[in-house]
Protein backbone atom coordinates (compact mmCIF):
# COMPACT_ATOMS: atom_id res chain seq x y z
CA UNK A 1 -179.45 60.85 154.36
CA UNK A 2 -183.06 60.37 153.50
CA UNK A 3 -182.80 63.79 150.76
CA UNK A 4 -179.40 61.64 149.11
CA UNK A 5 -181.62 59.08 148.84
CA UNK A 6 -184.16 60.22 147.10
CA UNK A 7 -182.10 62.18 144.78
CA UNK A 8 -179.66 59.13 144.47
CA UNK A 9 -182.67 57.18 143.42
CA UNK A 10 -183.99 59.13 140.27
CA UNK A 11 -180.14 59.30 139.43
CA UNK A 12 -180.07 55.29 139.79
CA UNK A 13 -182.54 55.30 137.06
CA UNK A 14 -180.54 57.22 134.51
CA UNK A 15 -177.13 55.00 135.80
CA UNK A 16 -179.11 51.92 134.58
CA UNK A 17 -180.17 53.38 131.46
CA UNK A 18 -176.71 54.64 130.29
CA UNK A 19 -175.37 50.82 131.40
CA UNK A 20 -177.77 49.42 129.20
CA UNK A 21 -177.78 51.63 125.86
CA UNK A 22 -173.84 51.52 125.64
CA UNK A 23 -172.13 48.98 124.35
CA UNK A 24 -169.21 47.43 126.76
CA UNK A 25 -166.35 49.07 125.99
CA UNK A 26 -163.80 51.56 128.08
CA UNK A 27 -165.75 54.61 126.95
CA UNK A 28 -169.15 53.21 128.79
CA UNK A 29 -166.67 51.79 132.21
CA UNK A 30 -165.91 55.14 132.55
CA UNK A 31 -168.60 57.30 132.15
CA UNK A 32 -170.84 54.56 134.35
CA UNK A 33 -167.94 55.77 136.79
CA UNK A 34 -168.21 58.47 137.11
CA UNK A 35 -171.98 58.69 137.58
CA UNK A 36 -171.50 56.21 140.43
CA UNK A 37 -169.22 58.27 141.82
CA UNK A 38 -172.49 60.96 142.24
CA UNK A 39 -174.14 58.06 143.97
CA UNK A 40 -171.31 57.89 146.21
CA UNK A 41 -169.94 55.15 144.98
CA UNK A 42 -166.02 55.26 144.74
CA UNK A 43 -163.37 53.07 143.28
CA UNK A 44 -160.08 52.47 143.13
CA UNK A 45 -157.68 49.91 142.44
CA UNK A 46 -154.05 49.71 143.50
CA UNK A 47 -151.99 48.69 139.50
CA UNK A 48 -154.27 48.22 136.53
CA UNK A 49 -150.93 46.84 134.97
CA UNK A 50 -150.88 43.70 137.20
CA UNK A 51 -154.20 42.50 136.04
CA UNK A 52 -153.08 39.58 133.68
CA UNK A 53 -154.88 39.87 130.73
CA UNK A 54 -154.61 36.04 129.39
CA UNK A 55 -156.46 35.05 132.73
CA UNK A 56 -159.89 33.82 131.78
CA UNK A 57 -161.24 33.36 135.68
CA UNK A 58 -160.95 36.24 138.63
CA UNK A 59 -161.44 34.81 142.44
CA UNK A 60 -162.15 37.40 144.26
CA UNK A 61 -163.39 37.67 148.30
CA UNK A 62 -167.20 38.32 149.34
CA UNK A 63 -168.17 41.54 151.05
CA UNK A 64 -171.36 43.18 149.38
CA UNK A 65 -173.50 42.36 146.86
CA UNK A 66 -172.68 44.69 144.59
CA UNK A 67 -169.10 43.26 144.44
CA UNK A 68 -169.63 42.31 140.65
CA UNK A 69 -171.24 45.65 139.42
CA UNK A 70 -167.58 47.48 141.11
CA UNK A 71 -165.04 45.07 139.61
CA UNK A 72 -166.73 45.24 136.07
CA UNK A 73 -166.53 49.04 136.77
CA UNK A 74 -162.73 48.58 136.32
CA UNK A 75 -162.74 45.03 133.37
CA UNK A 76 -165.13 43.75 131.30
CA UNK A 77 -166.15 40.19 133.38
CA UNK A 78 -169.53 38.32 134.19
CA UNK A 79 -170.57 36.52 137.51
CA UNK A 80 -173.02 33.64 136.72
CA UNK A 81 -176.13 33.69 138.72
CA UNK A 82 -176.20 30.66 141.24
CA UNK A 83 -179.14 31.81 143.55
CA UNK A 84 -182.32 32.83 141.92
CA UNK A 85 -184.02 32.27 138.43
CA UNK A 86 -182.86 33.67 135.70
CA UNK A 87 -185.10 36.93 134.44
CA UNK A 88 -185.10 40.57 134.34
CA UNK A 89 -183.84 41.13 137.82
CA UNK A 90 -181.44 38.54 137.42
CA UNK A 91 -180.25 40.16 134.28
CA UNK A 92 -180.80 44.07 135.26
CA UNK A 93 -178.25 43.47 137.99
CA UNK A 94 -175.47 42.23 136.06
CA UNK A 95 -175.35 38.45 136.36
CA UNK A 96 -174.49 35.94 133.59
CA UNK A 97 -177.83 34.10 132.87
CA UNK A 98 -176.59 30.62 132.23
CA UNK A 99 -180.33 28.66 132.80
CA UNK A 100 -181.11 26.48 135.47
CA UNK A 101 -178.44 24.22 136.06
CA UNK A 102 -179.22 21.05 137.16
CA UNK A 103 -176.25 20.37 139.63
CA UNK A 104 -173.11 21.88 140.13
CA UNK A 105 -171.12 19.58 138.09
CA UNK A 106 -173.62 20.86 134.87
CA UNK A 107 -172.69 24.30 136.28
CA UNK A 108 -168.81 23.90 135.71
CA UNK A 109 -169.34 21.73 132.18
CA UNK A 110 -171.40 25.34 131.37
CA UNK A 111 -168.36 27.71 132.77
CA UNK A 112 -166.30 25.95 131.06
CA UNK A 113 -167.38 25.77 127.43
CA UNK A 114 -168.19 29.07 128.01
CA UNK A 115 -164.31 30.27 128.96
CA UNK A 116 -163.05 28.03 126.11
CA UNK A 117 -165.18 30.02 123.58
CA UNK A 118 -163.38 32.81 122.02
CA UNK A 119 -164.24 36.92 122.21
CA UNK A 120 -166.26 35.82 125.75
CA UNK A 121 -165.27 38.10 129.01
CA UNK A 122 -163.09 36.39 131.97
CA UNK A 123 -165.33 34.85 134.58
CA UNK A 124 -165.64 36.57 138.09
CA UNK A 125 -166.58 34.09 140.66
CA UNK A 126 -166.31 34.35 144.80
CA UNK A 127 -165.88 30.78 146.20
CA UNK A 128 -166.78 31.86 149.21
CA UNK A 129 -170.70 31.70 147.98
CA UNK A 130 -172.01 34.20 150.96
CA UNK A 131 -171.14 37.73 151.84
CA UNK A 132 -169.36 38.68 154.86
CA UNK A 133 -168.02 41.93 156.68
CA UNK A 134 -164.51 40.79 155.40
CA UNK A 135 -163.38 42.09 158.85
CA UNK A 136 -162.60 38.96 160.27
CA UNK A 137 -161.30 35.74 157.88
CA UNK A 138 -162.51 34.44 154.74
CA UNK A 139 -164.96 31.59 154.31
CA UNK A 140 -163.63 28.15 153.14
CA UNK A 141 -163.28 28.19 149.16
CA UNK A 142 -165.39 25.89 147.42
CA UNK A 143 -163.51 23.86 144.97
CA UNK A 144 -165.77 24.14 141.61
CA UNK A 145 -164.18 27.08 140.35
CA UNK A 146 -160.82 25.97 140.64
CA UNK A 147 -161.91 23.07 138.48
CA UNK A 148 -162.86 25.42 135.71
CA UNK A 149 -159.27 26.85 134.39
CA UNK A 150 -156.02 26.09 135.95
CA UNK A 151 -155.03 29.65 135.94
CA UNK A 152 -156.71 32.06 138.29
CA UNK A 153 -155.93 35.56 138.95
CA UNK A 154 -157.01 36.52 142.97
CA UNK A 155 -158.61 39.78 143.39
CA UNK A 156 -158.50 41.63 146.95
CA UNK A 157 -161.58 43.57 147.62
CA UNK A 158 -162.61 46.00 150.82
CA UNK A 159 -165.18 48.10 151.67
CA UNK A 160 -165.51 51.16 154.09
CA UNK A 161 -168.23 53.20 154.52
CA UNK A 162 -168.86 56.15 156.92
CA UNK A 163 -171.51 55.50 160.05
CA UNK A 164 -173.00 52.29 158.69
CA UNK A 165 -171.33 49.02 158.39
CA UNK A 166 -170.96 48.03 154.63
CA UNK A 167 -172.57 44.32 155.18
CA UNK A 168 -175.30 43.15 157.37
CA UNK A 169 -175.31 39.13 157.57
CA UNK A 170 -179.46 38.23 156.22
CA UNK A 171 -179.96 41.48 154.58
CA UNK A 172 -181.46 41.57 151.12
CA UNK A 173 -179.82 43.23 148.49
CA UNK A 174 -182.97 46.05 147.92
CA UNK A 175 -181.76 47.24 151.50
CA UNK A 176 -178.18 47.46 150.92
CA UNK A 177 -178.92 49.48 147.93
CA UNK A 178 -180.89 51.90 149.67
CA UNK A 179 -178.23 52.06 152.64
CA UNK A 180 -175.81 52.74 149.87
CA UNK A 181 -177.71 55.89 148.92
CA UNK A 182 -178.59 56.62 152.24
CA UNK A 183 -174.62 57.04 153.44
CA UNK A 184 -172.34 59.87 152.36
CA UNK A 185 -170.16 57.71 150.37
CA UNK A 186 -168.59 53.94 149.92
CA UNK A 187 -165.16 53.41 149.05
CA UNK A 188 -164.15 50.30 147.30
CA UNK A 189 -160.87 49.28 147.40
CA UNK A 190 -159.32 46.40 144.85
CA UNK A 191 -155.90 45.31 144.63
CA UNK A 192 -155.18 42.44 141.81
CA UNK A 193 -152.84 40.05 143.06
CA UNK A 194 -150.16 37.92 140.89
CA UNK A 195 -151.98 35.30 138.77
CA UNK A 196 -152.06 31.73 140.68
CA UNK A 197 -151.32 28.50 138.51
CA UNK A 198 -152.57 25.01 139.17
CA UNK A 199 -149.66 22.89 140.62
CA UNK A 200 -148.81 19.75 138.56
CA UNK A 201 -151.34 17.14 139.94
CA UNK A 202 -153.32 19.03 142.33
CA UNK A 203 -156.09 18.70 143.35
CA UNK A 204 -158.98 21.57 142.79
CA UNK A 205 -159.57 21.36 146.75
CA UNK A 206 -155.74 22.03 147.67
CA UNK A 207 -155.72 24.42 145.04
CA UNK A 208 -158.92 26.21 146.58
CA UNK A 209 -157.04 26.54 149.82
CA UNK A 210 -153.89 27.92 148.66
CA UNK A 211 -155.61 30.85 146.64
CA UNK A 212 -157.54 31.36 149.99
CA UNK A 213 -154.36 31.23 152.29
CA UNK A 214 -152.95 34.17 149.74
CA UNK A 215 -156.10 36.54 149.21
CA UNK A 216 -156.50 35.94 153.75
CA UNK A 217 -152.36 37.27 153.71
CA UNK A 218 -153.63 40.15 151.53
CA UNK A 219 -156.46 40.85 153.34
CA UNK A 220 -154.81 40.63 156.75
CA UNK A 221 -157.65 38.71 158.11
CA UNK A 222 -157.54 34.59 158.89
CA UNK A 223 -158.55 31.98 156.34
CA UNK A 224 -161.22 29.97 158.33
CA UNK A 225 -162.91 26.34 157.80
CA UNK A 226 -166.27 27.81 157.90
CA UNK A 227 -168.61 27.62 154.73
CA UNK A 228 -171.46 28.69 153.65
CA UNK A 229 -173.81 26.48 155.16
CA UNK A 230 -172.34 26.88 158.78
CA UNK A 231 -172.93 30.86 157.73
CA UNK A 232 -176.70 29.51 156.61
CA UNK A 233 -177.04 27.48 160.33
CA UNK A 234 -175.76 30.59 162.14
CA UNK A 235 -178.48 32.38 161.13
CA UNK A 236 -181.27 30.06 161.64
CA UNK A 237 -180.20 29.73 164.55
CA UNK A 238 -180.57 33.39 165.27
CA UNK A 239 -183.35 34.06 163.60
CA UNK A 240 -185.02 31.27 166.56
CA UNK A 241 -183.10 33.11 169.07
CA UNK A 242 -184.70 36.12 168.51
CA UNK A 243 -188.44 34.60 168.00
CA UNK A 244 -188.02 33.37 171.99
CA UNK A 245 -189.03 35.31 175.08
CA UNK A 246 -185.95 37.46 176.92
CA UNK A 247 -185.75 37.96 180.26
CA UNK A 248 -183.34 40.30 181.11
CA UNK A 249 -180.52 38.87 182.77
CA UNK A 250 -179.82 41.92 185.24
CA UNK A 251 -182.98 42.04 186.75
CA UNK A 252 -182.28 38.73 187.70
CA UNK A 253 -178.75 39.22 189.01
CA UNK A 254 -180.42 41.76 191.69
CA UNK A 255 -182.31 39.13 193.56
CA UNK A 256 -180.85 36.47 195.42
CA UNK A 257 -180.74 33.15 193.45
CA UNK A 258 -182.99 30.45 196.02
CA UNK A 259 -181.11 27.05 196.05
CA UNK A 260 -183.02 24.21 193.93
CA UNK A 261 -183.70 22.19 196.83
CA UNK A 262 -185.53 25.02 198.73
CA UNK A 263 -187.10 26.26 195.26
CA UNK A 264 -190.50 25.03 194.92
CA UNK A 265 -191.62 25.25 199.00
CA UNK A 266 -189.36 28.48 200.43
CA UNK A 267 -189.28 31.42 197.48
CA UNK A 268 -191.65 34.26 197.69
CA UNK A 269 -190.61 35.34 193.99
CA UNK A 270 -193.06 33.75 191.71
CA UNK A 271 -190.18 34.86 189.35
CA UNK A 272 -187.68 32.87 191.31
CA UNK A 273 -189.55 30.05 191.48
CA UNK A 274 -190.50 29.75 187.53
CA UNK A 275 -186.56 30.08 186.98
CA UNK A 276 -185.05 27.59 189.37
CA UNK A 277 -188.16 25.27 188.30
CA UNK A 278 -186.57 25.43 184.70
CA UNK A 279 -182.72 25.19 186.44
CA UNK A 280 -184.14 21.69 187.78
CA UNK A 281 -184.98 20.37 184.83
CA UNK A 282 -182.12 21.25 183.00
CA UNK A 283 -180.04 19.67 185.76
CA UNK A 284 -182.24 16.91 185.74
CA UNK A 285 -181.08 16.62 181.65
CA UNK A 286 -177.65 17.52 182.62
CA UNK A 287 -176.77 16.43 186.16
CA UNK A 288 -173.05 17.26 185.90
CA UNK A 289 -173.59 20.91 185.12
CA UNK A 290 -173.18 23.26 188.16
CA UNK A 291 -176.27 25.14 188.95
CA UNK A 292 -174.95 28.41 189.12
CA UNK A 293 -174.08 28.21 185.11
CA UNK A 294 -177.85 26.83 184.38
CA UNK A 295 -178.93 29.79 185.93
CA UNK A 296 -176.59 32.58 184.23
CA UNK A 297 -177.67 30.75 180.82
CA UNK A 298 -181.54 30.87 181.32
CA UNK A 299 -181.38 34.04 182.62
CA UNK A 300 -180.50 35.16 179.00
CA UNK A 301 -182.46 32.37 177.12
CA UNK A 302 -185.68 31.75 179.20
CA UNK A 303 -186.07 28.68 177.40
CA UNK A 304 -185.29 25.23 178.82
CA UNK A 305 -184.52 23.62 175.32
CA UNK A 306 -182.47 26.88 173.74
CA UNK A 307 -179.93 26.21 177.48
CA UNK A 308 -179.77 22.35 177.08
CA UNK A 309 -178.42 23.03 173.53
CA UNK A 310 -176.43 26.04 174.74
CA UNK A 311 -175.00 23.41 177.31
CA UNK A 312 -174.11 20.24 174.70
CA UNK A 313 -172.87 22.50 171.99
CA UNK A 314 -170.01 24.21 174.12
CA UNK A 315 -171.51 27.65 173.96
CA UNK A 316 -171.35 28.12 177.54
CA UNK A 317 -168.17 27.09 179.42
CA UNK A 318 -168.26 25.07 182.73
CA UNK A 319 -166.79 22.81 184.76
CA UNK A 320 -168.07 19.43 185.36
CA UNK A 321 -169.78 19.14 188.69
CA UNK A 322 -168.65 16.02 190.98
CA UNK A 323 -171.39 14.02 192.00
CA UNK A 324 -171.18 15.49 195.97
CA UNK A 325 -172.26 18.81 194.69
CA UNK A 326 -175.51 16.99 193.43
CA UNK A 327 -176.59 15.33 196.66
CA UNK A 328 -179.62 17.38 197.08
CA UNK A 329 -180.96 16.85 194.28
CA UNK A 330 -182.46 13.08 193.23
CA UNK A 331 -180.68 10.14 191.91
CA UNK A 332 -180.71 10.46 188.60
CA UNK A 333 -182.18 6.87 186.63
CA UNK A 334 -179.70 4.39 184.75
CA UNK A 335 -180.97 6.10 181.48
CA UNK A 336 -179.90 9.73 183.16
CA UNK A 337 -176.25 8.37 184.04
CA UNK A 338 -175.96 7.02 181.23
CA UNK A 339 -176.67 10.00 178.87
CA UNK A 340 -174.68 12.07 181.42
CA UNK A 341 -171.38 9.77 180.60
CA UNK A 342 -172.23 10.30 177.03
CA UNK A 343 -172.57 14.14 177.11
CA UNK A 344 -168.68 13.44 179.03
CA UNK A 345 -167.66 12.07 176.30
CA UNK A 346 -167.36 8.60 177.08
CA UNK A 347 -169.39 5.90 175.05
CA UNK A 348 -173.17 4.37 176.09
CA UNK A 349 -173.43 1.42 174.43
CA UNK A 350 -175.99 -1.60 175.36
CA UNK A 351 -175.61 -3.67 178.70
CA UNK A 352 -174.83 -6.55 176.17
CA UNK A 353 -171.27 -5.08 174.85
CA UNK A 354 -169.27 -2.95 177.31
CA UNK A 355 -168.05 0.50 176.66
CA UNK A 356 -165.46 1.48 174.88
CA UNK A 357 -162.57 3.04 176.43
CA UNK A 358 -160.52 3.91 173.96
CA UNK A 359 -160.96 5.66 170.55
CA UNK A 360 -161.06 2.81 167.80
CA UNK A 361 -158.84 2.62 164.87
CA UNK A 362 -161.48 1.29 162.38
CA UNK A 363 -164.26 3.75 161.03
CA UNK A 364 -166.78 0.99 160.75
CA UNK A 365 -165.89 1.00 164.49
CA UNK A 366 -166.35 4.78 165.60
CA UNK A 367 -169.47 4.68 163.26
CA UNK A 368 -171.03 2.18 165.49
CA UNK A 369 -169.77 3.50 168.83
CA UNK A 370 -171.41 7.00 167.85
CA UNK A 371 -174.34 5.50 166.45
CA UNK A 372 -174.54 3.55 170.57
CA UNK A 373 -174.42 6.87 171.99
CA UNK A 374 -177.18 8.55 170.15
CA UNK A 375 -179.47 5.47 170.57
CA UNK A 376 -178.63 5.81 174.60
CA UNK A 377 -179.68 9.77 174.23
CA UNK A 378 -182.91 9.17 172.05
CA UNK A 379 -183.70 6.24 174.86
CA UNK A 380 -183.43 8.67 177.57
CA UNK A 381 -184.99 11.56 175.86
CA UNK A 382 -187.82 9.33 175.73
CA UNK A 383 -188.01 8.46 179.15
């Protein structure tokens, strides 16, 4: 691996050189083809005939970052550059420098006087806006590219590689290069799909999620609600994760758990005692939570905060605890009941107005009644 790579590398250079003396034209597609194809780069496409050649915008899925270099392998199309400044990187790896667009509605006023201008290449775009291992489903479709044309053309892509997987969620696109070289070979596989037209008065969102119900059939995978930013969240949220102590859950598992109520005066196990200290505040946050799972989850976490939030965002399953199972441990306050009927799902609101029981028609209403509830967490958290 390491010797392909560092013969891949000087070839790299002379791959970028021939892109950039020849003019685009079929001559310069294919001979940058078949130099990839010494990097280890392979493509192939399932009917160059169903590729519609009126289309002036391609919607294609998200799996490497080098998605747009393989498809103009095969047509003549640009990707515009939405992350990063424009300049020579920018440029040197094959992205349509359009400036720095103020929002995304200047964006789409720019793709589109730039599709309506003759002799200009189709447009490549991925709605999806992040990579991902294409394994799975799709991410949800932004609508701004269907609200460029109202004729798309969906393009099926996949990736397989030997060894190493082909995408790595957070990884910059320096690495995946280098991983590229570093592998035997990677096989990219595109299938065009039947040209999609915009149904008479729809919208660009419904037309967003039919493209992505057809290219998620194609694909065999699911078409998902997720976007971008829950991708973006996921990985914060990892990133954190990882930053945080671990204490090995098994090693844990081997000794015999003490009982909160005999914690602090009867362990031996300073170990013991540090972990069902943490288990008793957690409980003392979250009185209807059985022990047991407070326990599994800090085990893994060691971190009081990382299990409450573990706990409230239904990342750890459990059954509610009945208030007998909690007799050894002290009456919670009124603020701790009433956070724990909030985290139960049923409303906090002031002693002034009673709860709500039922789930109000009005919006104005369930604004409010959600608006209670936080203000009857923040109160506690306080306390």
């Amino acid at each position: 691996g390491l010797c392909l790579l560092v013969l891949r590398l000087f070839i790299g250079v002379h791959v970028f050189l021939v892109s950039c003396a020849l003019p685009d034209s079929l001559l310069r597609r294919f001979i940058v083809r078949v130099m990839c194809s010494v990097l280890g780069l392979f493509v192939r496409q399932n009917d160059p005939r169903l590729r519609d050649g009126s289309v002036r915008v391609y919607i294609a899925n998200h799996v490497t970052h080098f998605d747009h270099n393989v498809i103009n392998l095969l047509t003549s199309c640009n990707t515009p550059a939405l992350n990063g400044a424009p300049g020579f990187v920018c440029w040197s790896r094959g992205f349509l420098e359009l400036g720095a667009a103020g929002s995304r509605a200047e964006l789409v006023d720019s793709l589109r006087v730039y599709s309506s201008q003759e002799g200009n290449v189709p447009l490549l775009l991925f709605p999806e806006e992040a990579a991902t291992n294409g394994r799975v489903g799709l991410l949800r479709f932004s609508s701004w590219p269907f609200s460029i044309m109202d004729m798309v053309q969906p393009v099926a892509l996949q990736v397989q590689r030997p060894l190493i997987t082909v995408s790595v969620a957070d990884s910059s696109w320096i690495a995946e290069l280098l991983w590229t070289f570093f592998v035997p070979f990677t096989v990219y596989q595109v299938r065009w799909m039947p040209s999609v037209p915009r149904r008479a008065e729809e919208l660009s969102e419904d037309f967003a999620l039919r493209v992505q119900e057809l290219l998620a059939v194609e694909l065999g995978v699911v078409s998902t609600r997720l976007t971008a930013a829950d991708k973006a969240e996921h990985m914060k949220r990892l990133r954190h994760t990882s930053l945080l102590p671990f204490a090995p859950a098994p090693s844990l598992a081997a000794r015999p758990r003490v009982p909160s109520s005999l914690a602090g005066a009867g362990s031996s196990a300073p170990e013991d005692v540090r972990v069902a200290a943490m288990a008793r505040r957690v409980k003392e946050v979250l009185p209807h939570v059985p022990l047991e799972v407070i326990m599994t989850d800090l085990a893994q976490t060691d971190c009081v905060d990382t299990t409450i939030a573990n706990l409230l965002e239904g990342r750890v399953s459990f059954f509610p605890e009945s208030k007998e199972a909690t007799t050894d441990l002290p009456a919670p306050s009124t603020s701790q009941a009433a956070a724990a009927s909030a985290f139960q799902g049923s409303v906090v609101v002031p002693s002034s107005k009673p709860a709500t029981k039922h789930f109000a028609k009005s919006p104005v209403e369930r604004h409010l009644s959600l608006q209670e509830r936080k203000r009857a967490l923040y109160d506690y958290a306080r306390r």
